[in-house]
C-alpha atoms as a PDB file:
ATOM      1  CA  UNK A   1       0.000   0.000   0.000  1.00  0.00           C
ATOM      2  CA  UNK A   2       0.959   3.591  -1.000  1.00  0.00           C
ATOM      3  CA  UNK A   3       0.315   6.252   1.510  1.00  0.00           C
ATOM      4  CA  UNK A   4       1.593  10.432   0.851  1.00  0.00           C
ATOM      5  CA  UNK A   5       3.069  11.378   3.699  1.00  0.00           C
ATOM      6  CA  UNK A   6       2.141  15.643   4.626  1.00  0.00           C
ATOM      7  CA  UNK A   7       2.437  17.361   7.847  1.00  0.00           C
ATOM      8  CA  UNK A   8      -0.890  19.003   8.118  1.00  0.00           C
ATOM      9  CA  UNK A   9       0.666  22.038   9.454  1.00  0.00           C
ATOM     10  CA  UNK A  10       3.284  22.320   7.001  1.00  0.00           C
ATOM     11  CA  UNK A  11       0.872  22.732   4.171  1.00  0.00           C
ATOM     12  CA  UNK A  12      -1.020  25.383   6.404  1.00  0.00           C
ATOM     13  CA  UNK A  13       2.653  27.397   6.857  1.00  0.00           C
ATOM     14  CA  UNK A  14       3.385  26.594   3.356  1.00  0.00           C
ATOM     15  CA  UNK A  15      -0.297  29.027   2.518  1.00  0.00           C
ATOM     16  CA  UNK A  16       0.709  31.162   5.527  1.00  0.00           C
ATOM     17  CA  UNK A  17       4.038  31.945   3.461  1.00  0.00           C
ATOM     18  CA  UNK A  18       2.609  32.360   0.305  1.00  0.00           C
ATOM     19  CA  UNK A  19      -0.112  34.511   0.829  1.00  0.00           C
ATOM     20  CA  UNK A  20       2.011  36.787   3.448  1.00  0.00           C
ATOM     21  CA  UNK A  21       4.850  36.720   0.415  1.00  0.00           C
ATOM     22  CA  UNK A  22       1.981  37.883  -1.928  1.00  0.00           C
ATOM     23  CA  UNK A  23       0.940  40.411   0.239  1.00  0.00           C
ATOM     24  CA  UNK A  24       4.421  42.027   0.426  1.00  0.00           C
ATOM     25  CA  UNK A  25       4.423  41.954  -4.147  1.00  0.00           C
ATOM     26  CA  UNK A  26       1.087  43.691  -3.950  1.00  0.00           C
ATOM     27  CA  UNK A  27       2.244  46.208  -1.130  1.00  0.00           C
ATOM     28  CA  UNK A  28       5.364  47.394  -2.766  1.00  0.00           C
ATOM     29  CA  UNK A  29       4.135  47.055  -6.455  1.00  0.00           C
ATOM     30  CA  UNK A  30       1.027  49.019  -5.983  1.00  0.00           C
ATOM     31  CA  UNK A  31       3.984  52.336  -4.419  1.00  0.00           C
ATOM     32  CA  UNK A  32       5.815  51.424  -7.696  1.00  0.00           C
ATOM     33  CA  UNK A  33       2.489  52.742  -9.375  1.00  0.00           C
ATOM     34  CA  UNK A  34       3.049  56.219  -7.574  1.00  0.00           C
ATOM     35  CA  UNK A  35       6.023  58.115  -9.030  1.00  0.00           C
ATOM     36  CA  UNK A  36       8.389  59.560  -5.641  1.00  0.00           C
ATOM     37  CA  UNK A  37       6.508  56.661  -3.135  1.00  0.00           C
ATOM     38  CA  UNK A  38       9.182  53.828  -3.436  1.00  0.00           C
ATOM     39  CA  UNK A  39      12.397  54.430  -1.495  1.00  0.00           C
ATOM     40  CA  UNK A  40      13.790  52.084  -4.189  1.00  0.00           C
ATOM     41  CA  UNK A  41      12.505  53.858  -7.473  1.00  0.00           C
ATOM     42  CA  UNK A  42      15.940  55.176  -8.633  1.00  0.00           C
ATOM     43  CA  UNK A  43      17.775  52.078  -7.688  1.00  0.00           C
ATOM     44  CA  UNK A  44      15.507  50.010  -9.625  1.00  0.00           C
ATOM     45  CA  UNK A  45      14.999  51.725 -12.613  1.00  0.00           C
ATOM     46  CA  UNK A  46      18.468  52.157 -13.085  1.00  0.00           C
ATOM     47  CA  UNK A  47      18.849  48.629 -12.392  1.00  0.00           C
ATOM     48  CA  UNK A  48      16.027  47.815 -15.048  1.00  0.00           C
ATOM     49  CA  UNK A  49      17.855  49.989 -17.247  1.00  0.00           C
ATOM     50  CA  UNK A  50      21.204  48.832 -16.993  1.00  0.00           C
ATOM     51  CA  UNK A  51      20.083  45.146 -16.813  1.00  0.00           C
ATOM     52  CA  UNK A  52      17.735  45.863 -20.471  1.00  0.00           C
ATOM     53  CA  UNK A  53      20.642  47.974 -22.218  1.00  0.00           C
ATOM     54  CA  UNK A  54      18.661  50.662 -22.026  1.00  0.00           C
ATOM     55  CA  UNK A  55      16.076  49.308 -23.874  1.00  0.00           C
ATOM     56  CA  UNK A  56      13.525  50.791 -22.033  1.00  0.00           C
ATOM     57  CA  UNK A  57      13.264  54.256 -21.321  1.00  0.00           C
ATOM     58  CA  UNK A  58      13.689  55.009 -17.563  1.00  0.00           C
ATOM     59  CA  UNK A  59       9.887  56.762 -17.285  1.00  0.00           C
ATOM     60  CA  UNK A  60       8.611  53.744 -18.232  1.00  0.00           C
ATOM     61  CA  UNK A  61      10.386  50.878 -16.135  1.00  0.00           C
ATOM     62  CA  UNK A  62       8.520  51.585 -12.784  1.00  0.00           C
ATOM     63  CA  UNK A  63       4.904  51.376 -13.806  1.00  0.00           C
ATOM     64  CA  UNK A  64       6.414  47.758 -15.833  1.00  0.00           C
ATOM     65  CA  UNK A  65       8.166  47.137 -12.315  1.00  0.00           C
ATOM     66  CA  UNK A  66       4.656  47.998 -10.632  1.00  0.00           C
ATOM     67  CA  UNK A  67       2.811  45.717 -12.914  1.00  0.00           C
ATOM     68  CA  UNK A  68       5.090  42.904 -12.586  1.00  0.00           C
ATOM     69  CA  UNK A  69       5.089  42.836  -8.870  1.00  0.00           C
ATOM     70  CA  UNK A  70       1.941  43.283  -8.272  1.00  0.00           C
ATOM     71  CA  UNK A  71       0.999  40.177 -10.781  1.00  0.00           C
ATOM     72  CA  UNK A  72       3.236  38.090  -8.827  1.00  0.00           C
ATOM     73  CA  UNK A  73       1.312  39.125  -5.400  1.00  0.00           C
ATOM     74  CA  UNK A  74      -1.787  38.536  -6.856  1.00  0.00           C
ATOM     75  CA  UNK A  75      -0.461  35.109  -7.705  1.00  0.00           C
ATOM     76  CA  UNK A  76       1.119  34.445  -4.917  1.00  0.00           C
ATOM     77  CA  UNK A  77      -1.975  35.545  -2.825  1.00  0.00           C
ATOM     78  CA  UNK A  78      -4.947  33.516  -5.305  1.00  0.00           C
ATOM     79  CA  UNK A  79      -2.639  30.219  -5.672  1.00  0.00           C
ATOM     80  CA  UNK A  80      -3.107  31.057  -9.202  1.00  0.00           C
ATOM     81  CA  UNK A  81      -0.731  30.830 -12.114  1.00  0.00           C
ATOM     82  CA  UNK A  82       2.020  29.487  -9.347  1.00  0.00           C
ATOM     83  CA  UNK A  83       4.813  27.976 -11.280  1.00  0.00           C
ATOM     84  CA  UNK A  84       4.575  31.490 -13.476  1.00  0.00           C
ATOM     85  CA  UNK A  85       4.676  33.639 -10.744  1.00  0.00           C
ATOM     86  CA  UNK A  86       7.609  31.991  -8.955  1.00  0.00           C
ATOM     87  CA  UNK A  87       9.273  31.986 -12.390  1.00  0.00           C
ATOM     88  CA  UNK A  88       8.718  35.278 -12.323  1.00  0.00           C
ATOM     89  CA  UNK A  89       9.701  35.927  -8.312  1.00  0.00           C
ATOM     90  CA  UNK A  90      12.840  34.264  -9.355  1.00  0.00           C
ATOM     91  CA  UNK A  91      14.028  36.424 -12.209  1.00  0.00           C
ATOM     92  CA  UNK A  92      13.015  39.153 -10.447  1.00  0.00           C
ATOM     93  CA  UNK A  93      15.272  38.258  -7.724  1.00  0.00           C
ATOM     94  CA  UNK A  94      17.766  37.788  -9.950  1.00  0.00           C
ATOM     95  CA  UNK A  95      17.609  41.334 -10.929  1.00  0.00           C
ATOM     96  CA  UNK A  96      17.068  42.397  -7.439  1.00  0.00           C
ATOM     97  CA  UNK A  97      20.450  40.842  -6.034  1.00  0.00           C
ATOM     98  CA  UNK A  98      22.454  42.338  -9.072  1.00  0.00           C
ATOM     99  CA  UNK A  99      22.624  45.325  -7.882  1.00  0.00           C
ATOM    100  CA  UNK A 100      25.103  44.222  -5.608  1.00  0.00           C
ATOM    101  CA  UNK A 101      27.412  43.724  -8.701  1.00  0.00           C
ATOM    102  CA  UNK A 102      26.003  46.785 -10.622  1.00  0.00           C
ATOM    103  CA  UNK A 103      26.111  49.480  -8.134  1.00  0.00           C
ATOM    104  CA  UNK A 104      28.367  47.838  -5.412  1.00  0.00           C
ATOM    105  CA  UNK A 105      29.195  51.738  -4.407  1.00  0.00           C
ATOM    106  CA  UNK A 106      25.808  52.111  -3.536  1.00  0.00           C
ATOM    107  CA  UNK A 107      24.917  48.782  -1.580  1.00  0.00           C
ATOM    108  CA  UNK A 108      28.121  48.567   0.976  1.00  0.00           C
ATOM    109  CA  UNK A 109      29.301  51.911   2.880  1.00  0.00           C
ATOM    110  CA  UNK A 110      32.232  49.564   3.764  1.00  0.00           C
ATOM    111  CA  UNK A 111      32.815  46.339   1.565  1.00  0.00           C
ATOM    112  CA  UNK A 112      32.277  43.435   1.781  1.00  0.00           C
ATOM    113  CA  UNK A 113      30.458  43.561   5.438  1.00  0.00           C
ATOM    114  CA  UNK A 114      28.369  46.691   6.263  1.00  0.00           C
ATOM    115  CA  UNK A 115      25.796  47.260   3.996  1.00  0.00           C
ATOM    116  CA  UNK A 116      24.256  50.616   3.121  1.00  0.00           C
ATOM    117  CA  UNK A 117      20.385  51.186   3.920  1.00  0.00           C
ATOM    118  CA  UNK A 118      19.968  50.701   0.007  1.00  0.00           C
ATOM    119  CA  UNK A 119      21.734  47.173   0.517  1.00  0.00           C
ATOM    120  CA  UNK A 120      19.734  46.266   3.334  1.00  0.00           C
ATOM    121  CA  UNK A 121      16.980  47.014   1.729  1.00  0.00           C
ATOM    122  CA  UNK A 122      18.000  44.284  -1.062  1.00  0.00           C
ATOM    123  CA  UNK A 123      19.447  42.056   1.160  1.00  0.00           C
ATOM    124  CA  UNK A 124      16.323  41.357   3.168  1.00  0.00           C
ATOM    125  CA  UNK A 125      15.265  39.800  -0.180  1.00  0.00           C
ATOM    126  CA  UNK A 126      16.536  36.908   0.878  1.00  0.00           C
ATOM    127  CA  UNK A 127      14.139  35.873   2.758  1.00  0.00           C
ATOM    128  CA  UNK A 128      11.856  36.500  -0.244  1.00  0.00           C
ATOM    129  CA  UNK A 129      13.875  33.828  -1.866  1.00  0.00           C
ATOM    130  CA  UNK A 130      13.791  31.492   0.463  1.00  0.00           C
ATOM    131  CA  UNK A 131      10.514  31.472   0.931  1.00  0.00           C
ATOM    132  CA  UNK A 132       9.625  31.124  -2.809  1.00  0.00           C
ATOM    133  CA  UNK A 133      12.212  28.190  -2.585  1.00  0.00           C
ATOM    134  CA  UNK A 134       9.861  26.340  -0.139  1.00  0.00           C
ATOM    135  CA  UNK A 135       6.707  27.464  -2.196  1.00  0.00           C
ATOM    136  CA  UNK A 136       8.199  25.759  -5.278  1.00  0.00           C
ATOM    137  CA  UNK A 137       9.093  22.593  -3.305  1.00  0.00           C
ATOM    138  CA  UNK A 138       5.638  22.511  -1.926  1.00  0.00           C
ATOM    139  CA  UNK A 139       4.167  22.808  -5.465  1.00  0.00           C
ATOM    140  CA  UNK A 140       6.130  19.800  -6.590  1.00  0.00           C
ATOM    141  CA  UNK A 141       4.645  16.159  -7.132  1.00  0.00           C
ATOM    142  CA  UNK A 142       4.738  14.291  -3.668  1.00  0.00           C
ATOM    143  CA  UNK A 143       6.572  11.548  -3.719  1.00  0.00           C
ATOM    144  CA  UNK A 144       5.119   7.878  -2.603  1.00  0.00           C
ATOM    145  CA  UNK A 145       6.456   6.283  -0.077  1.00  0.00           C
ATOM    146  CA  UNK A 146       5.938   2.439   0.901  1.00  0.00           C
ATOM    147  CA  UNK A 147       4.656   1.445   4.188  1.00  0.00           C
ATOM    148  CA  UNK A 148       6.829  -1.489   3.815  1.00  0.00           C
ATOM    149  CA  UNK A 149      10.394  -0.819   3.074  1.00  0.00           C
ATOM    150  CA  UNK A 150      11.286  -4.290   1.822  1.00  0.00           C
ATOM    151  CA  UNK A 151       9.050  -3.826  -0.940  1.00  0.00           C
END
């Protein structure tokens, strides 16, 4: 006999972390919408910029920024669409951390250890990550496992 082993709790935590992730993607996308809100807006449209050779103009890459975040929230927060919007949470993480090899002068006062309130404010991604990490995982197949290991 086959049985799936789940922690009931983990796949409650597992919701708990998605939705509260989403939450955060809807929060800061919607300030992207609001030109001067974000604390971030000139880091990440020069980020967007420098990442798209320029292919954008710089006007135009927070309201795509806004947009894009707040999709993945909305995801994140509906279960919806979930493998695209972690795709999506992942390349944008990718472009979040590169500004720590773009603009190092502006994430690190004094490198490699003390970050600059821009590079905290990137580095705290990382939990972001991790937690779309153990989304994914969740989202995978479950594997079987035997009640009897002989078998």
């Amino acid at each position: 006999m086959i049985k799936y082993k789940i922690h009931f709790g983990s796949a409650k935590a597992i919701t708990i972390l998605r939705r509260s992730i989403g939450v955060i993607f809807i929060w800061f996308g919607m300030v992207k919408f609001f030109v001067g809100l974000s604390p971030a807006e000139d880091l990440a449209s020069s980020t967007i910029c420098t990442l798209t050779a320029h292919i954008f103009p710089q006007a135009s890459c927070m309201p795509v920024l806004a947009i894009f975040e707040s999709l993945i929230g909305i995801s994140l927060l509906s279960g919806k669409f979930l493998k695209w919007a972690l795709g999506l949470l992942f390349l944008h993480m990718l472009g979040t951390f590169s500004t720590f090899f773009i603009f190092p002068e502006q994430m690190f006062s004094h490198f490699p250890f003390v970050l600059t309130m821009k590079g905290q404010y990137v580095m705290k991604n990382i939990i972001i990550l991790a937690a779309g990490i153990s989304i994914w995982i969740s989202t995978r197949k479950m594997v079987p496992i035997r009640d009897d290991p002989k078998k």
